[in-house]
PDB file of N, CA and C in Angstrom:
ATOM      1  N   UNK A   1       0.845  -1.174   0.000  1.00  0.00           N
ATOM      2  CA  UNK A   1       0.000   0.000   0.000  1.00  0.00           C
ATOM      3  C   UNK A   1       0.896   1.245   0.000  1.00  0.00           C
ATOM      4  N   UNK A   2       0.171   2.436  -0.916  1.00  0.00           N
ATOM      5  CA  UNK A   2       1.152   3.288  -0.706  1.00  0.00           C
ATOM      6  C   UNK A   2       0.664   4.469  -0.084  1.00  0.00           C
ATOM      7  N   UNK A   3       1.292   5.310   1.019  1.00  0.00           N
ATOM      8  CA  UNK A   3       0.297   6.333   1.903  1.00  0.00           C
ATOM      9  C   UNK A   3       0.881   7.552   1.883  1.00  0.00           C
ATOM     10  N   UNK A   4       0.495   8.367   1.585  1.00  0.00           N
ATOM     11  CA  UNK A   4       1.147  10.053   1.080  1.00  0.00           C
ATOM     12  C   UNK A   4       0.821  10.416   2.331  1.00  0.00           C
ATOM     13  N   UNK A   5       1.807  10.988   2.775  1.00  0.00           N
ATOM     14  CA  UNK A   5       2.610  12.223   3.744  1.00  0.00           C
ATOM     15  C   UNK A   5       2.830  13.663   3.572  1.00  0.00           C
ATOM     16  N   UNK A   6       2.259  15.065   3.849  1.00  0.00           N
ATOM     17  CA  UNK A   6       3.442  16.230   3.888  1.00  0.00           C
ATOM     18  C   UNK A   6       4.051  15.817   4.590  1.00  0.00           C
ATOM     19  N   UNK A   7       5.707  16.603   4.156  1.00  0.00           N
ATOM     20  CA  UNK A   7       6.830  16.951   4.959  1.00  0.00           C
ATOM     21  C   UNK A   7       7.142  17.925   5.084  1.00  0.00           C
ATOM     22  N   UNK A   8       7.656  18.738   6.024  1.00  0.00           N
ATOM     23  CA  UNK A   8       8.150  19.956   5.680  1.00  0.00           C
ATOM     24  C   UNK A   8       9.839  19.961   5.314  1.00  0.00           C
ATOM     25  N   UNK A   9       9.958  21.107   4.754  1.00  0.00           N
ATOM     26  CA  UNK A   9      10.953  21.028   3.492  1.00  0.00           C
ATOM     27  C   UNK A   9      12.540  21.019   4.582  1.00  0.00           C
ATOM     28  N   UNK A  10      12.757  20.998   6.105  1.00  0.00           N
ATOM     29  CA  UNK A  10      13.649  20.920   6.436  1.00  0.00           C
ATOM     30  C   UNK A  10      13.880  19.036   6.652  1.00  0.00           C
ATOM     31  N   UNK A  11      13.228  18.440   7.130  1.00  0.00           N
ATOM     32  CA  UNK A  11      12.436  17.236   7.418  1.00  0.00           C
ATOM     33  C   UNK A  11      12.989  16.379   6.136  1.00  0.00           C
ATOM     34  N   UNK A  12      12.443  16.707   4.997  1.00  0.00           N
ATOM     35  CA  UNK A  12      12.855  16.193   3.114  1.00  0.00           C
ATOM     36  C   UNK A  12      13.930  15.979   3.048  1.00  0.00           C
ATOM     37  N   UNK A  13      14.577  17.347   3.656  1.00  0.00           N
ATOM     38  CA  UNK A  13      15.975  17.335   2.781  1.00  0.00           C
ATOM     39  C   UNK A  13      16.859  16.466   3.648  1.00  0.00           C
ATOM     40  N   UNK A  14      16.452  16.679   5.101  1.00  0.00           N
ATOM     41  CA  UNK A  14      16.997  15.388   5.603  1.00  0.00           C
ATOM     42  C   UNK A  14      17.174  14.131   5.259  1.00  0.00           C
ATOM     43  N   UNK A  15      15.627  14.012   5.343  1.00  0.00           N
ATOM     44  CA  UNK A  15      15.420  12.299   4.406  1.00  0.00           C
ATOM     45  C   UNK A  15      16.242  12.240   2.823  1.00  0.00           C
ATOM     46  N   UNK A  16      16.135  13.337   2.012  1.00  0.00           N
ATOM     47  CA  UNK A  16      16.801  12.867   1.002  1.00  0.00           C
ATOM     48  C   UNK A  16      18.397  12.935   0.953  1.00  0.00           C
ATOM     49  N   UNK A  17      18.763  13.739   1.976  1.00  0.00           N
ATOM     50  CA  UNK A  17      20.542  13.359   1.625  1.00  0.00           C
ATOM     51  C   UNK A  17      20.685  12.039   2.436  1.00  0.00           C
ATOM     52  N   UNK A  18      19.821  11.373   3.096  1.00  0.00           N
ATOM     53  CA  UNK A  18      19.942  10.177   4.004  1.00  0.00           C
ATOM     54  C   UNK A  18      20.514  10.190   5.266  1.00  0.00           C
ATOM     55  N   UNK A  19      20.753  11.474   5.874  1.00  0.00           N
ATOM     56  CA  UNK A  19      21.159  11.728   7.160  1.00  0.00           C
ATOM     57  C   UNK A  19      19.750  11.318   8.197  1.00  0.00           C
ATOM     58  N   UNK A  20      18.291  11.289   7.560  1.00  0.00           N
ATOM     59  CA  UNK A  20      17.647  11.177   8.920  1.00  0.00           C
ATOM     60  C   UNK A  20      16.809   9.598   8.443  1.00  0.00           C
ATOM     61  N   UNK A  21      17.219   8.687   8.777  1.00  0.00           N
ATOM     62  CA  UNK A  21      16.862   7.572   8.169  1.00  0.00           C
ATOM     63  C   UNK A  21      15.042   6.666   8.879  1.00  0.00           C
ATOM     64  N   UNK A  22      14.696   8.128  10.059  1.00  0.00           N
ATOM     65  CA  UNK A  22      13.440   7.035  10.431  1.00  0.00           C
ATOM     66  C   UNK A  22      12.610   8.699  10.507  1.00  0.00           C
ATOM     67  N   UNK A  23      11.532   8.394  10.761  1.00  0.00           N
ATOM     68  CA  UNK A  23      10.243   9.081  11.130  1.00  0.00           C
ATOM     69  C   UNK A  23       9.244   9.368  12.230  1.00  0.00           C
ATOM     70  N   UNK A  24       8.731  10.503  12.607  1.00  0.00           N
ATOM     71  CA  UNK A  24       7.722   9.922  13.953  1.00  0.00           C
ATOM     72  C   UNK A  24       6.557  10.649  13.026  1.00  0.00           C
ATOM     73  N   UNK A  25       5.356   9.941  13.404  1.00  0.00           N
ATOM     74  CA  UNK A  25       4.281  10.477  12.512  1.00  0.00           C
ATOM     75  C   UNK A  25       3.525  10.744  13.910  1.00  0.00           C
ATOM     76  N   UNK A  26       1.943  10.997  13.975  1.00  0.00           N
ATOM     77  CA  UNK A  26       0.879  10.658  14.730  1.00  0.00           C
ATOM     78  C   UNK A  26       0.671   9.563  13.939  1.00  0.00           C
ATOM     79  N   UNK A  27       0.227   8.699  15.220  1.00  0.00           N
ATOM     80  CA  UNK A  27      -0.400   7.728  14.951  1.00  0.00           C
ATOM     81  C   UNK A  27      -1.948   7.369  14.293  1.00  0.00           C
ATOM     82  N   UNK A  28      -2.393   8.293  13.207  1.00  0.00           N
ATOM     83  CA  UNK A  28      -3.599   8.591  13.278  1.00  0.00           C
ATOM     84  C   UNK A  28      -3.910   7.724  11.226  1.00  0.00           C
ATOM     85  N   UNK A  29      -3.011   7.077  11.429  1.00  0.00           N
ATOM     86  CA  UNK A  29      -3.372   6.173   9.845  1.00  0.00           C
ATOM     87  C   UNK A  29      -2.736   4.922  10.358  1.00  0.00           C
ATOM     88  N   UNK A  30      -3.432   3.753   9.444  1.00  0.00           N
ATOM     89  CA  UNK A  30      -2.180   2.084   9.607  1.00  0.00           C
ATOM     90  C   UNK A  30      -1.200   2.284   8.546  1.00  0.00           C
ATOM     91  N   UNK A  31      -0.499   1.320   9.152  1.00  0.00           N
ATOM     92  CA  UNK A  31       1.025   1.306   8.031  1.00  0.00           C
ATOM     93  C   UNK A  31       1.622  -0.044   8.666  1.00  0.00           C
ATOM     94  N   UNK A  32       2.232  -0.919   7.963  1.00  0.00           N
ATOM     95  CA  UNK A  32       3.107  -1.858   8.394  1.00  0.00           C
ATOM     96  C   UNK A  32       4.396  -1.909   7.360  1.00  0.00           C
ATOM     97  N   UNK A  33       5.413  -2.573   7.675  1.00  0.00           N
ATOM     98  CA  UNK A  33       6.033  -2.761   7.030  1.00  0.00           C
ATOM     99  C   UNK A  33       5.993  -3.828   5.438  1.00  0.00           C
ATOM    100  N   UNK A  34       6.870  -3.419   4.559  1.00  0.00           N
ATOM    101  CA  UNK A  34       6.435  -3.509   3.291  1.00  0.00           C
ATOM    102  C   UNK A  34       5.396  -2.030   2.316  1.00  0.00           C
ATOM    103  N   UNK A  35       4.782  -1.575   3.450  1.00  0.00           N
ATOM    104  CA  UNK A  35       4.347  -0.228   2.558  1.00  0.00           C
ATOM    105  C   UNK A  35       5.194   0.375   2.359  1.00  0.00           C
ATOM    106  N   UNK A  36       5.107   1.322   1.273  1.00  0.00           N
ATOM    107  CA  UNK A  36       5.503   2.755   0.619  1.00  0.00           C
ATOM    108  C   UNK A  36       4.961   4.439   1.690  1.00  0.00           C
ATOM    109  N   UNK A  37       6.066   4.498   2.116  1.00  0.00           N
ATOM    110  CA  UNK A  37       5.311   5.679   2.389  1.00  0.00           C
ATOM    111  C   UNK A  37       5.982   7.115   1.346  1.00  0.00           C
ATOM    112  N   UNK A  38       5.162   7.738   0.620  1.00  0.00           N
ATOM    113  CA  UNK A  38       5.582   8.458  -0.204  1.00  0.00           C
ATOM    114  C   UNK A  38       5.214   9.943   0.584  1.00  0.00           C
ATOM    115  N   UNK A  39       6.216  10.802   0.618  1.00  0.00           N
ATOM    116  CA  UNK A  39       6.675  11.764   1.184  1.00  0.00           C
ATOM    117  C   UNK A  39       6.978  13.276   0.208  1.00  0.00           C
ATOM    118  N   UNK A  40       5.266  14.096   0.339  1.00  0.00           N
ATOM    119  CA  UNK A  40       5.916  15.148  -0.591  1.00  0.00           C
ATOM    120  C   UNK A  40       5.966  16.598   0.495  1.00  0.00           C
ATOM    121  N   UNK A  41       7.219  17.285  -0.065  1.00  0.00           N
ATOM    122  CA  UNK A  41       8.026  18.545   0.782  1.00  0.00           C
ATOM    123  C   UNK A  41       6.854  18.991   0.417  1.00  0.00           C
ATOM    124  N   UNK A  42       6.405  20.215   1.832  1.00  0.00           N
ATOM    125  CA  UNK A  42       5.572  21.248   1.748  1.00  0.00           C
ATOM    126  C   UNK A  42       6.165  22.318   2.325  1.00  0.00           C
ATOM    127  N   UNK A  43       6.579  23.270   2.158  1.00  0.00           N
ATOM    128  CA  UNK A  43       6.649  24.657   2.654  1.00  0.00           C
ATOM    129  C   UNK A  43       5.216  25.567   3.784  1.00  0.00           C
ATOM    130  N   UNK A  44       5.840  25.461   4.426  1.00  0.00           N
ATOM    131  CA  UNK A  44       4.923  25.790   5.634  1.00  0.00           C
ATOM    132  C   UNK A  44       4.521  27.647   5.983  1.00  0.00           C
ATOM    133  N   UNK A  45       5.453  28.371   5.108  1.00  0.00           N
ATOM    134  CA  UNK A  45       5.533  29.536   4.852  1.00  0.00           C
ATOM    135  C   UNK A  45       4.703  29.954   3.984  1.00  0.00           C
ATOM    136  N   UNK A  46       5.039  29.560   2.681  1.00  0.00           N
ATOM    137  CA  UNK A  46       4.361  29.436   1.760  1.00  0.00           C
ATOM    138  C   UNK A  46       3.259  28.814   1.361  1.00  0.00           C
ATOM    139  N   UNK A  47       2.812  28.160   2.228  1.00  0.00           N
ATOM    140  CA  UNK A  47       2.039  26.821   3.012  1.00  0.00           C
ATOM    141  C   UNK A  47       1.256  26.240   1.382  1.00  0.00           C
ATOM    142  N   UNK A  48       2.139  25.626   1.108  1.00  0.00           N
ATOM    143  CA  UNK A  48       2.121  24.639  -0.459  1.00  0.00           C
ATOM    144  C   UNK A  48       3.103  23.843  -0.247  1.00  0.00           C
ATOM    145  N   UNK A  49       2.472  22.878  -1.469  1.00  0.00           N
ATOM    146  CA  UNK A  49       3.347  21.988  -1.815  1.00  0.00           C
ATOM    147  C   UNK A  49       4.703  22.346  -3.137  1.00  0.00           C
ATOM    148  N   UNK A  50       5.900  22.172  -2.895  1.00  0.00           N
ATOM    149  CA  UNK A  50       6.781  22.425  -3.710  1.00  0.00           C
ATOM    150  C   UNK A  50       6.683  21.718  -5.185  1.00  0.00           C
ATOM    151  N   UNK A  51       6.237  20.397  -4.890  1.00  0.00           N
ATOM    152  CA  UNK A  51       6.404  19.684  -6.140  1.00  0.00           C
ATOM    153  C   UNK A  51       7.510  18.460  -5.922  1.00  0.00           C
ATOM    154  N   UNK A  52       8.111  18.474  -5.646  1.00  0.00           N
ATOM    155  CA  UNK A  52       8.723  17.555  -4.926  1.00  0.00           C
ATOM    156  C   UNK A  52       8.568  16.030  -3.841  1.00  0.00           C
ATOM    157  N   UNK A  53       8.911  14.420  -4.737  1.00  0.00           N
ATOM    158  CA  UNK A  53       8.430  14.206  -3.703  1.00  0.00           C
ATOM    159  C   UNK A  53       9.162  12.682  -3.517  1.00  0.00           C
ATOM    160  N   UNK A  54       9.280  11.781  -2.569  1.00  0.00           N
ATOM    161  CA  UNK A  54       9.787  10.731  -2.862  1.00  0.00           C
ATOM    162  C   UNK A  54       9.475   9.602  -2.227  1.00  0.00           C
ATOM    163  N   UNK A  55       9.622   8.427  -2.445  1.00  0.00           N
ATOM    164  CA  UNK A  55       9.116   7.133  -1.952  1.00  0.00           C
ATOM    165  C   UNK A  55       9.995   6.560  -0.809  1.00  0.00           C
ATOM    166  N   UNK A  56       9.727   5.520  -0.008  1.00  0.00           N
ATOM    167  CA  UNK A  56      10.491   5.427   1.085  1.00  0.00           C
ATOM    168  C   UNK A  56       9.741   4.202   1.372  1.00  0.00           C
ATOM    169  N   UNK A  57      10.351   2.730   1.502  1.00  0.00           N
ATOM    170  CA  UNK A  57       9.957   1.311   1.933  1.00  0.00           C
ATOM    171  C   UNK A  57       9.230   1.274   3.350  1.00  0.00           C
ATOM    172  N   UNK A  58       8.406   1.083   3.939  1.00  0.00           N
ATOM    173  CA  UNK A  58       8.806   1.129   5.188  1.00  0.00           C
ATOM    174  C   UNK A  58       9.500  -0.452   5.747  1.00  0.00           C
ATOM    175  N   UNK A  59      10.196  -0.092   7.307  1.00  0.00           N
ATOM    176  CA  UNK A  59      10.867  -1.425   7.049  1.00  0.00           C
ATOM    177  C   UNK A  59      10.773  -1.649   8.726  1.00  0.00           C
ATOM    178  N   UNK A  60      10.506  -0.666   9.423  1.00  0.00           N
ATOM    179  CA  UNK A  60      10.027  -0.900  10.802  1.00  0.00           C
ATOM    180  C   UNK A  60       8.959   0.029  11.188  1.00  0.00           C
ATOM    181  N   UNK A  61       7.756  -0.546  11.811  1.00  0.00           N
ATOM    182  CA  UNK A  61       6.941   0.384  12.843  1.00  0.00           C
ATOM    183  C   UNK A  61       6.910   0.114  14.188  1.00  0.00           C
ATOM    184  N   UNK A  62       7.212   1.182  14.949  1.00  0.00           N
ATOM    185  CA  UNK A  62       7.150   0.973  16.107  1.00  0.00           C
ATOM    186  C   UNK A  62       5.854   2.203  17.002  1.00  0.00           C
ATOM    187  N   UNK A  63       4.631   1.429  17.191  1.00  0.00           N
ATOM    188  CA  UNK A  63       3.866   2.347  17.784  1.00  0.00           C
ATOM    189  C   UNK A  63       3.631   2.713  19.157  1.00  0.00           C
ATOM    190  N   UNK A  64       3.855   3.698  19.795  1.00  0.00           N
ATOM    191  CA  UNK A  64       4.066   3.956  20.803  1.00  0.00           C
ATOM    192  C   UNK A  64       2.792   3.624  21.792  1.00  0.00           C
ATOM    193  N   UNK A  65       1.811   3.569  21.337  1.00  0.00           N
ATOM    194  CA  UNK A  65       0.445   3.477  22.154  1.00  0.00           C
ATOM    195  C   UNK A  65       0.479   2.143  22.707  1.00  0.00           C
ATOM    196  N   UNK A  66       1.362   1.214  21.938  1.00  0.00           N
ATOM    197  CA  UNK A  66       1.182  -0.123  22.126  1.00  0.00           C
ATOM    198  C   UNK A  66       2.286  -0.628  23.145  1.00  0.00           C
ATOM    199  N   UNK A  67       2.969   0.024  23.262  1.00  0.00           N
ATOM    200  CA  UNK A  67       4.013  -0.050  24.114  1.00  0.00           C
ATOM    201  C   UNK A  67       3.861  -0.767  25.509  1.00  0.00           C
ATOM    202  N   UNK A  68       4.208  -1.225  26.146  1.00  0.00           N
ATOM    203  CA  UNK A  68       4.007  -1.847  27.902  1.00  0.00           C
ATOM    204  C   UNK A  68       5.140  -1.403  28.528  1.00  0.00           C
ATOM    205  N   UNK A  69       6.818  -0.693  28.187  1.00  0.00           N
ATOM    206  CA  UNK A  69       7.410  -0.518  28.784  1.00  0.00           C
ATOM    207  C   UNK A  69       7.298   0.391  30.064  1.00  0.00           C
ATOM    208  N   UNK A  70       6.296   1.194  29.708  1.00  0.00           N
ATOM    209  CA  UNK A  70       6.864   2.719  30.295  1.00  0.00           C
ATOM    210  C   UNK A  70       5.321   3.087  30.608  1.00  0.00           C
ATOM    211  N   UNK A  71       5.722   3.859  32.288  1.00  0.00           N
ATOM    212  CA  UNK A  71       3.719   3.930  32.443  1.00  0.00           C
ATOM    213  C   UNK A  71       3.513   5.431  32.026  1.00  0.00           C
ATOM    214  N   UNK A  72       2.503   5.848  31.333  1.00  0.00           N
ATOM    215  CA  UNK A  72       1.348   6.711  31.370  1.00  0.00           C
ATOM    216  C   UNK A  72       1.973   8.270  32.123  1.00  0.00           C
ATOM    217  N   UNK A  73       1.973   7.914  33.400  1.00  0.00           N
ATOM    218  CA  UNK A  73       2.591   9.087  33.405  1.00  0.00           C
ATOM    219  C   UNK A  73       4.084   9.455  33.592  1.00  0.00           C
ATOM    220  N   UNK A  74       5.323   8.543  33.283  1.00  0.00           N
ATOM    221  CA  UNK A  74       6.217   8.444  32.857  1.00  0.00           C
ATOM    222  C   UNK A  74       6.386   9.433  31.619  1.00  0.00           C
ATOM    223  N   UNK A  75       5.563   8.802  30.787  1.00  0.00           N
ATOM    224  CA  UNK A  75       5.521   9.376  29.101  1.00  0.00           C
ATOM    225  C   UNK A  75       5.246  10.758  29.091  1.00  0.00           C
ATOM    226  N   UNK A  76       4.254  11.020  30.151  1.00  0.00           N
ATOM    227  CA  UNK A  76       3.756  12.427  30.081  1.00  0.00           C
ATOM    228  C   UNK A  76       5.200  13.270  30.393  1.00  0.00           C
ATOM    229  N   UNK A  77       5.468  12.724  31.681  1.00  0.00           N
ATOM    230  CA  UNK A  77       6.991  13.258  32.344  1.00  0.00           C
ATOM    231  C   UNK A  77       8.060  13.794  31.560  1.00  0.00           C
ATOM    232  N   UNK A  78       8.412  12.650  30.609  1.00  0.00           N
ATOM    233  CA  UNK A  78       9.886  12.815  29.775  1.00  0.00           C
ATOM    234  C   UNK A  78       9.463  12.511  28.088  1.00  0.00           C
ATOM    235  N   UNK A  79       8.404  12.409  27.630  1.00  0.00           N
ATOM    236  CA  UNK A  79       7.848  11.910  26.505  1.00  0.00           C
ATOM    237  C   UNK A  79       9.045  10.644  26.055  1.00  0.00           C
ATOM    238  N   UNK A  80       8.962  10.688  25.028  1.00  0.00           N
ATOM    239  CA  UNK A  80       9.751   9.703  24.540  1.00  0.00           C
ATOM    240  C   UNK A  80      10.254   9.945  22.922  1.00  0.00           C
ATOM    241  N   UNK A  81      11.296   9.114  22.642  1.00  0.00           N
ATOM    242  CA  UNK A  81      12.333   9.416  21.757  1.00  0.00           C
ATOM    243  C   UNK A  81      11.928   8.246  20.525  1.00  0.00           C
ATOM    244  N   UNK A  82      12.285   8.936  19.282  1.00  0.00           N
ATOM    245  CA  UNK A  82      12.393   7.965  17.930  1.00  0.00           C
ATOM    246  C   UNK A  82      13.883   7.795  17.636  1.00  0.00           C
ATOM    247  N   UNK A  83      14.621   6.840  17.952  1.00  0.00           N
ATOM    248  CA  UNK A  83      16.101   6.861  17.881  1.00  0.00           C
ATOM    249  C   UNK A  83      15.844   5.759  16.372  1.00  0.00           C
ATOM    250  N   UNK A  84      17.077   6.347  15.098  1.00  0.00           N
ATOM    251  CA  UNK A  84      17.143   5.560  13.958  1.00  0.00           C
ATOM    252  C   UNK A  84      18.443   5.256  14.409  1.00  0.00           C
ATOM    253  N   UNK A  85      19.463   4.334  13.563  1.00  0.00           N
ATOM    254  CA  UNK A  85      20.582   4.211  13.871  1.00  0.00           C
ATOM    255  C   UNK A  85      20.971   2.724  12.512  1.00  0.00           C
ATOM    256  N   UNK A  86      21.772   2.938  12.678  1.00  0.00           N
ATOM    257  CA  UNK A  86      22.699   1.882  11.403  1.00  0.00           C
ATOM    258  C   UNK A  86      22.944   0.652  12.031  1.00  0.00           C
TER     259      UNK A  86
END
Protein backbone atom coordinates (compact mmCIF):
# COMPACT_ATOMS: atom_id res chain seq x y z
CA UNK A 1 0.00 0.00 0.00
CA UNK A 2 1.15 3.29 -0.71
CA UNK A 3 0.30 6.33 1.90
CA UNK A 4 1.15 10.05 1.08
CA UNK A 5 2.61 12.22 3.74
CA UNK A 6 3.44 16.23 3.89
CA UNK A 7 6.83 16.95 4.96
CA UNK A 8 8.15 19.96 5.68
CA UNK A 9 10.95 21.03 3.49
CA UNK A 10 13.65 20.92 6.44
CA UNK A 11 12.44 17.24 7.42
CA UNK A 12 12.86 16.19 3.11
CA UNK A 13 15.97 17.34 2.78
CA UNK A 14 17.00 15.39 5.60
CA UNK A 15 15.42 12.30 4.41
CA UNK A 16 16.80 12.87 1.00
CA UNK A 17 20.54 13.36 1.62
CA UNK A 18 19.94 10.18 4.00
CA UNK A 19 21.16 11.73 7.16
CA UNK A 20 17.65 11.18 8.92
CA UNK A 21 16.86 7.57 8.17
CA UNK A 22 13.44 7.04 10.43
CA UNK A 23 10.24 9.08 11.13
CA UNK A 24 7.72 9.92 13.95
CA UNK A 25 4.28 10.48 12.51
CA UNK A 26 0.88 10.66 14.73
CA UNK A 27 -0.40 7.73 14.95
CA UNK A 28 -3.60 8.59 13.28
CA UNK A 29 -3.37 6.17 9.85
CA UNK A 30 -2.18 2.08 9.61
CA UNK A 31 1.03 1.31 8.03
CA UNK A 32 3.11 -1.86 8.39
CA UNK A 33 6.03 -2.76 7.03
CA UNK A 34 6.44 -3.51 3.29
CA UNK A 35 4.35 -0.23 2.56
CA UNK A 36 5.50 2.75 0.62
CA UNK A 37 5.31 5.68 2.39
CA UNK A 38 5.58 8.46 -0.20
CA UNK A 39 6.67 11.76 1.18
CA UNK A 40 5.92 15.15 -0.59
CA UNK A 41 8.03 18.54 0.78
CA UNK A 42 5.57 21.25 1.75
CA UNK A 43 6.65 24.66 2.65
CA UNK A 44 4.92 25.79 5.63
CA UNK A 45 5.53 29.54 4.85
CA UNK A 46 4.36 29.44 1.76
CA UNK A 47 2.04 26.82 3.01
CA UNK A 48 2.12 24.64 -0.46
CA UNK A 49 3.35 21.99 -1.81
CA UNK A 50 6.78 22.43 -3.71
CA UNK A 51 6.40 19.68 -6.14
CA UNK A 52 8.72 17.55 -4.93
CA UNK A 53 8.43 14.21 -3.70
CA UNK A 54 9.79 10.73 -2.86
CA UNK A 55 9.12 7.13 -1.95
CA UNK A 56 10.49 5.43 1.08
CA UNK A 57 9.96 1.31 1.93
CA UNK A 58 8.81 1.13 5.19
CA UNK A 59 10.87 -1.43 7.05
CA UNK A 60 10.03 -0.90 10.80
CA UNK A 61 6.94 0.38 12.84
CA UNK A 62 7.15 0.97 16.11
CA UNK A 63 3.87 2.35 17.78
CA UNK A 64 4.07 3.96 20.80
CA UNK A 65 0.44 3.48 22.15
CA UNK A 66 1.18 -0.12 22.13
CA UNK A 67 4.01 -0.05 24.11
CA UNK A 68 4.01 -1.85 27.90
CA UNK A 69 7.41 -0.52 28.78
CA UNK A 70 6.86 2.72 30.30
CA UNK A 71 3.72 3.93 32.44
CA UNK A 72 1.35 6.71 31.37
CA UNK A 73 2.59 9.09 33.40
CA UNK A 74 6.22 8.44 32.86
CA UNK A 75 5.52 9.38 29.10
CA UNK A 76 3.76 12.43 30.08
CA UNK A 77 6.99 13.26 32.34
CA UNK A 78 9.89 12.82 29.77
CA UNK A 79 7.85 11.91 26.51
CA UNK A 80 9.75 9.70 24.54
CA UNK A 81 12.33 9.42 21.76
CA UNK A 82 12.39 7.97 17.93
CA UNK A 83 16.10 6.86 17.88
CA UNK A 84 17.14 5.56 13.96
CA UNK A 85 20.58 4.21 13.87
CA UNK A 86 22.70 1.88 11.40
Amino acid sequence: MKIRKKTWKEGFESILSGEKTFDARLADFKCKKGDVLVLEEYDPIKKKYTGRRMEKKITFVLNTNKQKYWSKSDINKYGLQIIGFK
